[in-house]
PDB file of N, CA and C in Angstrom:
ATOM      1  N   UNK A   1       0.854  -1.183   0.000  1.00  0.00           N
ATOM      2  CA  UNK A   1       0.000   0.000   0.000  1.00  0.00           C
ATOM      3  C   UNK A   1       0.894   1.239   0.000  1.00  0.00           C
ATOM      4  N   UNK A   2       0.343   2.320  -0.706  1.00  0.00           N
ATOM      5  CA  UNK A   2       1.220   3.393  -0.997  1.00  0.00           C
ATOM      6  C   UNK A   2       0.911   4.272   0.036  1.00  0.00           C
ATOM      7  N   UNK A   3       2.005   5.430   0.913  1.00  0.00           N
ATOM      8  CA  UNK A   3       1.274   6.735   2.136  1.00  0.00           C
ATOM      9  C   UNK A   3       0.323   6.710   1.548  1.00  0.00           C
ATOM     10  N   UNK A   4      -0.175   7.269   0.562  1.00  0.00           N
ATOM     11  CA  UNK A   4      -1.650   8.456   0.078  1.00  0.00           C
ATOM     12  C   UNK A   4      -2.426   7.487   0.386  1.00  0.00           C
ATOM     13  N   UNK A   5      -2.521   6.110  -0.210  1.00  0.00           N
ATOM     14  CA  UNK A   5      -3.651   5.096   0.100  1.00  0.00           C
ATOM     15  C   UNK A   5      -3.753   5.431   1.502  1.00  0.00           C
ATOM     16  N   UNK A   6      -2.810   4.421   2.300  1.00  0.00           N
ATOM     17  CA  UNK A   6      -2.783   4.531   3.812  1.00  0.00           C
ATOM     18  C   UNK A   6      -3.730   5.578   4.539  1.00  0.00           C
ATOM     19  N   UNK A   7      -3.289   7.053   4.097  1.00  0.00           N
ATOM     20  CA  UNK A   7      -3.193   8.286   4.863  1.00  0.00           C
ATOM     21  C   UNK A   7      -4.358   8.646   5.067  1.00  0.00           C
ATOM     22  N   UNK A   8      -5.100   8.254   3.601  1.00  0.00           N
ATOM     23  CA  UNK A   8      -6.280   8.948   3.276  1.00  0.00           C
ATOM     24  C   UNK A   8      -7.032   7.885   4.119  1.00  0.00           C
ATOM     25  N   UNK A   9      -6.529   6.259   4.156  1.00  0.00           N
ATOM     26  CA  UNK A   9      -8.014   5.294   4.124  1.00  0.00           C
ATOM     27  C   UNK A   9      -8.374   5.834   5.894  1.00  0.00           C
ATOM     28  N   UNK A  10      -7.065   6.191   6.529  1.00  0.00           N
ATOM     29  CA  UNK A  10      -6.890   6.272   7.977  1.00  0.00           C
ATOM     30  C   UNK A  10      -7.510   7.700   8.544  1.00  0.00           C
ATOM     31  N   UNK A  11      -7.567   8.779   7.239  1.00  0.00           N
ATOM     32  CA  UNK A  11      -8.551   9.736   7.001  1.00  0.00           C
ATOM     33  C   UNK A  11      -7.307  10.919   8.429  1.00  0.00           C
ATOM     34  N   UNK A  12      -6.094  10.717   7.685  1.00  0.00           N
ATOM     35  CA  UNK A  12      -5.753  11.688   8.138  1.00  0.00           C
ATOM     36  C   UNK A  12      -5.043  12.597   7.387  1.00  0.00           C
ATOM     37  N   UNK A  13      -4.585  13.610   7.418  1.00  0.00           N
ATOM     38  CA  UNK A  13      -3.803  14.896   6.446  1.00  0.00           C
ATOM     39  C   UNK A  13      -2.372  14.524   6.704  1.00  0.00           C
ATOM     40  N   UNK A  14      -2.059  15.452   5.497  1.00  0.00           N
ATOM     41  CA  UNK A  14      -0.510  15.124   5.423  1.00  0.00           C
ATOM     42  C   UNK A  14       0.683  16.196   6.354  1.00  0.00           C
ATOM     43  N   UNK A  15      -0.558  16.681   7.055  1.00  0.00           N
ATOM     44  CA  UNK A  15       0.133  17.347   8.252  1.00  0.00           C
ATOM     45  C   UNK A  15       0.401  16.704   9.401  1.00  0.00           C
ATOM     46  N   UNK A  16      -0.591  15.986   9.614  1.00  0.00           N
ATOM     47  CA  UNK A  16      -1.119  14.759  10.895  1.00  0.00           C
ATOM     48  C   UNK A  16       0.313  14.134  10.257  1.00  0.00           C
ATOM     49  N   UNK A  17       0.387  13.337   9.388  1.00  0.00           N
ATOM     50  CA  UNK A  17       1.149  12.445   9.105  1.00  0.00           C
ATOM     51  C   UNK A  17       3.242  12.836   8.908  1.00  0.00           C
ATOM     52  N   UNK A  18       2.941  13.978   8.628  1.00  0.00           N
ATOM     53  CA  UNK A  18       4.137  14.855   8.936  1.00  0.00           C
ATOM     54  C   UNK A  18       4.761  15.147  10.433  1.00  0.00           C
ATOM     55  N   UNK A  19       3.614  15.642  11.230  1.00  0.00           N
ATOM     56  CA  UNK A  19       4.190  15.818  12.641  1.00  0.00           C
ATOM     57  C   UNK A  19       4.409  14.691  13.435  1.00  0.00           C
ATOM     58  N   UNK A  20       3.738  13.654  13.202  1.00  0.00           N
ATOM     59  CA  UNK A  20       4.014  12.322  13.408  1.00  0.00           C
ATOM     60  C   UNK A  20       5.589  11.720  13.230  1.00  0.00           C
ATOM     61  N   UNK A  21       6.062  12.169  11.841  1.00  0.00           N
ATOM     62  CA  UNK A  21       7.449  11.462  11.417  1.00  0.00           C
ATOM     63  C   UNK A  21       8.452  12.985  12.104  1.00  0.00           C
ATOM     64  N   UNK A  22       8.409  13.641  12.297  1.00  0.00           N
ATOM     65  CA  UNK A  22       8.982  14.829  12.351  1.00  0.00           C
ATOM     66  C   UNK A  22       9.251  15.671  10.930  1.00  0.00           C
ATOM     67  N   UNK A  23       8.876  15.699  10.244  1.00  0.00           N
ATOM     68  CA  UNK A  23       9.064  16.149   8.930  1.00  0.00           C
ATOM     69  C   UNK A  23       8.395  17.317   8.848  1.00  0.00           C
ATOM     70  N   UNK A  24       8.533  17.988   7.324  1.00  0.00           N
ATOM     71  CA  UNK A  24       8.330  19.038   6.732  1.00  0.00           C
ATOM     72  C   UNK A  24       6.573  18.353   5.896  1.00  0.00           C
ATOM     73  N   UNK A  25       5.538  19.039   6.129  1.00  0.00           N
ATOM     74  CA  UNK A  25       4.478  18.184   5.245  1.00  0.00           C
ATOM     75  C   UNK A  25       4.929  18.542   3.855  1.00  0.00           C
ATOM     76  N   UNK A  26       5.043  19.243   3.440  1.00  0.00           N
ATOM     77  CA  UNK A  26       6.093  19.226   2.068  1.00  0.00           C
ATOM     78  C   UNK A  26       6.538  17.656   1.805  1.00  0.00           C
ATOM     79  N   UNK A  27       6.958  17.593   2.701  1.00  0.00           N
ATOM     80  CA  UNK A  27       8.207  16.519   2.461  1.00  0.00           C
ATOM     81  C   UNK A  27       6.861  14.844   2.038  1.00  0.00           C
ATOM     82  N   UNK A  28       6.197  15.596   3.176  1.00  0.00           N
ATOM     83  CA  UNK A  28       4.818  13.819   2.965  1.00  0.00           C
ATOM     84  C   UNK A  28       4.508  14.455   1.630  1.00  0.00           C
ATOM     85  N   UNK A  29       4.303  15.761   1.407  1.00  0.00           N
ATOM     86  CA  UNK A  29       3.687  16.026  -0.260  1.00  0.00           C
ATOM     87  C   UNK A  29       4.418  15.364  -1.664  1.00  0.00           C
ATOM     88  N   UNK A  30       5.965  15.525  -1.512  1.00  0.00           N
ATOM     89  CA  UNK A  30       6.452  14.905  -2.256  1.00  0.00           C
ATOM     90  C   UNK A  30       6.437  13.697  -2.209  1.00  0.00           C
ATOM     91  N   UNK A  31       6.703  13.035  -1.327  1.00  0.00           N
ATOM     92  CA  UNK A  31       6.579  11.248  -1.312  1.00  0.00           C
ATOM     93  C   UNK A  31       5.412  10.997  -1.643  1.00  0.00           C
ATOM     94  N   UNK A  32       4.347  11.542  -1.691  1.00  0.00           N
ATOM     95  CA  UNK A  32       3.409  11.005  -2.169  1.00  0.00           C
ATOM     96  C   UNK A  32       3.225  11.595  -3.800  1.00  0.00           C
ATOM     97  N   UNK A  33       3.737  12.387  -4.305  1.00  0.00           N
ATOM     98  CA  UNK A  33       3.642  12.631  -5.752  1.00  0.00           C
ATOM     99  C   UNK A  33       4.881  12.320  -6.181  1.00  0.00           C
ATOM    100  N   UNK A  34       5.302  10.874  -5.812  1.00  0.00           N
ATOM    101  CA  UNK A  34       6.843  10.952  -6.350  1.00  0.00           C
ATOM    102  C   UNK A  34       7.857  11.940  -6.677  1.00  0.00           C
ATOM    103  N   UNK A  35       7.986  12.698  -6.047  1.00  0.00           N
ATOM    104  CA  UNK A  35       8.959  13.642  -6.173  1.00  0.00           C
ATOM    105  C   UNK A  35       9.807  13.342  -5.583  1.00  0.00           C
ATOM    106  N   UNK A  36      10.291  12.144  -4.480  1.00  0.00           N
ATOM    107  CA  UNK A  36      11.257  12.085  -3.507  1.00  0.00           C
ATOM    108  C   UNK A  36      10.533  11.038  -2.609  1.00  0.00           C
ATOM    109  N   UNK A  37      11.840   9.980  -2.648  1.00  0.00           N
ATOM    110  CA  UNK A  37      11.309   8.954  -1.488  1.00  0.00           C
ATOM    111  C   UNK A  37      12.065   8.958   0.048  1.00  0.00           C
ATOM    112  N   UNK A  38      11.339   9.332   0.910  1.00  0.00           N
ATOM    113  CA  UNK A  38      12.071   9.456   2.208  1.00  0.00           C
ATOM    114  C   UNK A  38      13.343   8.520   2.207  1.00  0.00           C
ATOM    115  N   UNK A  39      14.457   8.738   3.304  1.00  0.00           N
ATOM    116  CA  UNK A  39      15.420   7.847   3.354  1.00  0.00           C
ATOM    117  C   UNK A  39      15.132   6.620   4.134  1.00  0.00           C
ATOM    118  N   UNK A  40      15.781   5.758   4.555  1.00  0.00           N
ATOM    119  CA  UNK A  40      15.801   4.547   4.921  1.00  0.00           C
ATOM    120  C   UNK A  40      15.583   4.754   6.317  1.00  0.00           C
ATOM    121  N   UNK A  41      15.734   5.772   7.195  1.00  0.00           N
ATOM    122  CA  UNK A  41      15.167   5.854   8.827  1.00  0.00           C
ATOM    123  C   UNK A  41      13.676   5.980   8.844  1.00  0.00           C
ATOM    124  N   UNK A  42      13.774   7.187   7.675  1.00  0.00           N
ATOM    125  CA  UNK A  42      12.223   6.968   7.731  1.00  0.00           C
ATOM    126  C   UNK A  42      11.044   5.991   6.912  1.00  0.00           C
ATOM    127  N   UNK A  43      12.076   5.527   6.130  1.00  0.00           N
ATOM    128  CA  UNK A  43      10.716   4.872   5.772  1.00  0.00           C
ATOM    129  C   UNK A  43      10.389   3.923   6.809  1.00  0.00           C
ATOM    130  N   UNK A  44      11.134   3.053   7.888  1.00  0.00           N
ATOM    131  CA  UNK A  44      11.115   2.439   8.838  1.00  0.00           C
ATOM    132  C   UNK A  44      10.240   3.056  10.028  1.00  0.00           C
ATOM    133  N   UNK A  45      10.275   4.084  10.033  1.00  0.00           N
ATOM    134  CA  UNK A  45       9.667   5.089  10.752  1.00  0.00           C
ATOM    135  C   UNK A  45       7.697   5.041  10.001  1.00  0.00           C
ATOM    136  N   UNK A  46       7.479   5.426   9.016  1.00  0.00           N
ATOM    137  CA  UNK A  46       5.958   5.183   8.299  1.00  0.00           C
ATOM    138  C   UNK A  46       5.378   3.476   8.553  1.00  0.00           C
ATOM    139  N   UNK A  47       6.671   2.904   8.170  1.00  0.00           N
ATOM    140  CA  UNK A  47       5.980   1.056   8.206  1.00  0.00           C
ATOM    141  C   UNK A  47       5.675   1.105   9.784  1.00  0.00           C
ATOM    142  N   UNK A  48       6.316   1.212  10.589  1.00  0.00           N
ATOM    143  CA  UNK A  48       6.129   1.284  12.134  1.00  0.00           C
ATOM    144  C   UNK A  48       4.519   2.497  12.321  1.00  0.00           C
ATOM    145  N   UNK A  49       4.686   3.312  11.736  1.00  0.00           N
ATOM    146  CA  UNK A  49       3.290   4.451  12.004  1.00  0.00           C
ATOM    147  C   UNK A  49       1.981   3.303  11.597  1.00  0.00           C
ATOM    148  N   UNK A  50       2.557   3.188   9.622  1.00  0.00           N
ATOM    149  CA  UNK A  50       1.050   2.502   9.528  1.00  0.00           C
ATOM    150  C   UNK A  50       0.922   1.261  10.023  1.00  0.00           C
ATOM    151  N   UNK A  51       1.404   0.629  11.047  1.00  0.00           N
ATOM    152  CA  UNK A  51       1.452  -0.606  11.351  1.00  0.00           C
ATOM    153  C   UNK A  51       2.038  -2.137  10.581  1.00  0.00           C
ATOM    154  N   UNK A  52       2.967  -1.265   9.522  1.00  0.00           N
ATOM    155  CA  UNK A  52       3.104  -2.815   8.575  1.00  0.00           C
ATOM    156  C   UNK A  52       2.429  -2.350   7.801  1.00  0.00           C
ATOM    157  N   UNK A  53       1.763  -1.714   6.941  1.00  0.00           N
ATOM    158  CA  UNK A  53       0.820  -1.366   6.453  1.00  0.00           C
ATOM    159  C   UNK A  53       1.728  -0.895   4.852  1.00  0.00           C
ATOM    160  N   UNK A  54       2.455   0.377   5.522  1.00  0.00           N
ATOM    161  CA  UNK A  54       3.319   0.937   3.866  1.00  0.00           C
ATOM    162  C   UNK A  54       4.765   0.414   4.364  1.00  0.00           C
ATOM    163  N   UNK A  55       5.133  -0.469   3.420  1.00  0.00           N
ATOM    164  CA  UNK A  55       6.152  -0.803   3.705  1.00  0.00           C
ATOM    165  C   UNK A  55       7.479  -0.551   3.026  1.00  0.00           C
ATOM    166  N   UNK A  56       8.550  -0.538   3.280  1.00  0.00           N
ATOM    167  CA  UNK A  56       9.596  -0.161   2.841  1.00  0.00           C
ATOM    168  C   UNK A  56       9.482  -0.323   1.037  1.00  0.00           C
ATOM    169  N   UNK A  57       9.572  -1.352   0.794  1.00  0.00           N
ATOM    170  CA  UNK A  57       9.791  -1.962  -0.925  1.00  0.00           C
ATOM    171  C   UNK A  57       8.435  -0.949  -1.570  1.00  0.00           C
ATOM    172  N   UNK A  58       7.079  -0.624  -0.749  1.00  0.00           N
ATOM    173  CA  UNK A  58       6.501  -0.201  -1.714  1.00  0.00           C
ATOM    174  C   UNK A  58       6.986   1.205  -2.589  1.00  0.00           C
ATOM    175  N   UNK A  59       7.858   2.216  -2.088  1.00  0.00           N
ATOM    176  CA  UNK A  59       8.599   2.949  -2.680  1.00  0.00           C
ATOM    177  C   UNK A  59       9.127   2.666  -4.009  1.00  0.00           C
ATOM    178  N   UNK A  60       9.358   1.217  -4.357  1.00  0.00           N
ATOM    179  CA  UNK A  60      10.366   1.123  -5.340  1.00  0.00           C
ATOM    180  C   UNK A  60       9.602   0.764  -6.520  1.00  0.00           C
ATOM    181  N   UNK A  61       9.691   1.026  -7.347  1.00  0.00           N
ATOM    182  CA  UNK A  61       9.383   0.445  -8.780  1.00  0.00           C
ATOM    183  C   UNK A  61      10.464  -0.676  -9.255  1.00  0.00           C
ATOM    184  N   UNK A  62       9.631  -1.795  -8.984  1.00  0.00           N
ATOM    185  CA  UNK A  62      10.319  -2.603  -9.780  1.00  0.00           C
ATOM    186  C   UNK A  62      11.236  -2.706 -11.049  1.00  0.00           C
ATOM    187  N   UNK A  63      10.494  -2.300 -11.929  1.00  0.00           N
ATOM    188  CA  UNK A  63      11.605  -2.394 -13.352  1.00  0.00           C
ATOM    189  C   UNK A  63      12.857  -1.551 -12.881  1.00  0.00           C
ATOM    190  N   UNK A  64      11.857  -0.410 -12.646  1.00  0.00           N
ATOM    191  CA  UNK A  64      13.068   0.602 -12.257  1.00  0.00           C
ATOM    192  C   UNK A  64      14.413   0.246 -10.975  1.00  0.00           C
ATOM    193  N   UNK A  65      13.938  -0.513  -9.971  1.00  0.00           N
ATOM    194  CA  UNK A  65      15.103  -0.503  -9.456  1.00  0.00           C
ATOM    195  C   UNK A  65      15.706  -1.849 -10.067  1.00  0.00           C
ATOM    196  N   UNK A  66      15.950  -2.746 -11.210  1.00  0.00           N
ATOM    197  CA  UNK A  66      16.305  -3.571 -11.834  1.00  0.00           C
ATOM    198  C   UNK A  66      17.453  -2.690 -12.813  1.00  0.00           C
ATOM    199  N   UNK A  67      16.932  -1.829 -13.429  1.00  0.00           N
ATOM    200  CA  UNK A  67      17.543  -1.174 -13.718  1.00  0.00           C
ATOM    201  C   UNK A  67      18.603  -0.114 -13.037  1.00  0.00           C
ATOM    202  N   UNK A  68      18.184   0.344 -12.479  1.00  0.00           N
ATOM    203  CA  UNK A  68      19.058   1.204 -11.293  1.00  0.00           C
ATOM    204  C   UNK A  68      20.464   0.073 -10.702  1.00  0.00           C
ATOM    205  N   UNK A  69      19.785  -0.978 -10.684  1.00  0.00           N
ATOM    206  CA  UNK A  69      21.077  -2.155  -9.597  1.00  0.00           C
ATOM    207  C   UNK A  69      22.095  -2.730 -11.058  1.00  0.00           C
ATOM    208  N   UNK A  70      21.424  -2.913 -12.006  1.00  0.00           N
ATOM    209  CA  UNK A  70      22.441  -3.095 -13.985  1.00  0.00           C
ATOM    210  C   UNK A  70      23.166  -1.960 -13.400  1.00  0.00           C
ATOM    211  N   UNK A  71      22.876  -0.949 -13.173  1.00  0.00           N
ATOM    212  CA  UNK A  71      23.639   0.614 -13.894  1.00  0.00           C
ATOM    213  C   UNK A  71      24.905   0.505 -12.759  1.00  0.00           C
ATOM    214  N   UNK A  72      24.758   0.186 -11.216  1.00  0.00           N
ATOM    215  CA  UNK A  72      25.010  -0.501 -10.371  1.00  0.00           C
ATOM    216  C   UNK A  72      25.957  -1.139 -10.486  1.00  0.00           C
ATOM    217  N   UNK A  73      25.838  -2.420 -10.578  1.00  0.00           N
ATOM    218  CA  UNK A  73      26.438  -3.602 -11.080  1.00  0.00           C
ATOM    219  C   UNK A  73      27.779  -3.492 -11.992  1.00  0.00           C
ATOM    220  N   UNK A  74      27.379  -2.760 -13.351  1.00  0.00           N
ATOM    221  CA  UNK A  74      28.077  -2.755 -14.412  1.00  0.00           C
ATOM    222  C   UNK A  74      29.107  -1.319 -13.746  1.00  0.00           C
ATOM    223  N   UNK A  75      28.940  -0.273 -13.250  1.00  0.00           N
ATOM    224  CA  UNK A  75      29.881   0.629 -12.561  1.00  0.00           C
ATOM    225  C   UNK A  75      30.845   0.134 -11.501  1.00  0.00           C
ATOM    226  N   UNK A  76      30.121  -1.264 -10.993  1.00  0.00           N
ATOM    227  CA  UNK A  76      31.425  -1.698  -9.540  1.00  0.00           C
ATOM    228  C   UNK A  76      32.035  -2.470 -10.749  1.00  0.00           C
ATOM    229  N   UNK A  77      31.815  -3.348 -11.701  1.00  0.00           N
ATOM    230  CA  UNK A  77      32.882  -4.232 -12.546  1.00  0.00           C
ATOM    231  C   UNK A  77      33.582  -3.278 -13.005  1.00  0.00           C
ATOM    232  N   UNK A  78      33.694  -2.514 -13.755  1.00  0.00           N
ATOM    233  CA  UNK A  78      34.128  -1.326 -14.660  1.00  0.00           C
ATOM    234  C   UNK A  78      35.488  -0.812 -13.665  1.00  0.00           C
ATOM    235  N   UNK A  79      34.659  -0.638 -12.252  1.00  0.00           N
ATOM    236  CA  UNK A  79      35.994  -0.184 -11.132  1.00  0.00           C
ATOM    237  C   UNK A  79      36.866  -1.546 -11.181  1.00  0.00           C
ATOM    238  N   UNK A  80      36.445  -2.291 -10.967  1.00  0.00           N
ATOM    239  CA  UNK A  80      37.615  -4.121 -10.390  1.00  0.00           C
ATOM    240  C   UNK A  80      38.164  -4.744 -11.556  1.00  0.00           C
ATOM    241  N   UNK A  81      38.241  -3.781 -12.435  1.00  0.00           N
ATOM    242  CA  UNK A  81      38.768  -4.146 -13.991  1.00  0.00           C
ATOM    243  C   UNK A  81      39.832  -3.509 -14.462  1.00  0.00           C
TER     244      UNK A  81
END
């Protein structure tokens, strides 16, 4: 489940859900219009809020991080070569 699903089904604002993480609601604005995915404290921080609910991986786009870990991959060989 994605924040916005979550936020909304739990029928709270992205202010509620901001002062909660300590954040900027900006900051819940962008994560939820993909503009920026929180870092790794917090996303641990939301899965713990929504109970298990939004969980870390849902951030990621699949293809895309397949691609991202090639681009990855092929830059650490390139170094050990």
């Amino acid at each position: 489940m994605r924040l916005k699903e979550w936020r909304e089904a739990e029928g709270k604002t992205q202010a509620e859900v901001a002062a909660h993480l300590g954040v900027e609601k900006s900051s819940v604005y962008r994560w939820e219009n993909n503009g920026r995915d929180p870092d790794a404290a917090t996303k641990r921080r939301i899965f713990l809020m929504s109970g298990g609910k939004v969980e870390p991986n849902d951030w990621y786009d699949l293809p895309g991080w397949k691609v991202k870990l090639t681009e990855l991959m092929d830059r650490l060989i390139s170094r050990a070569a």
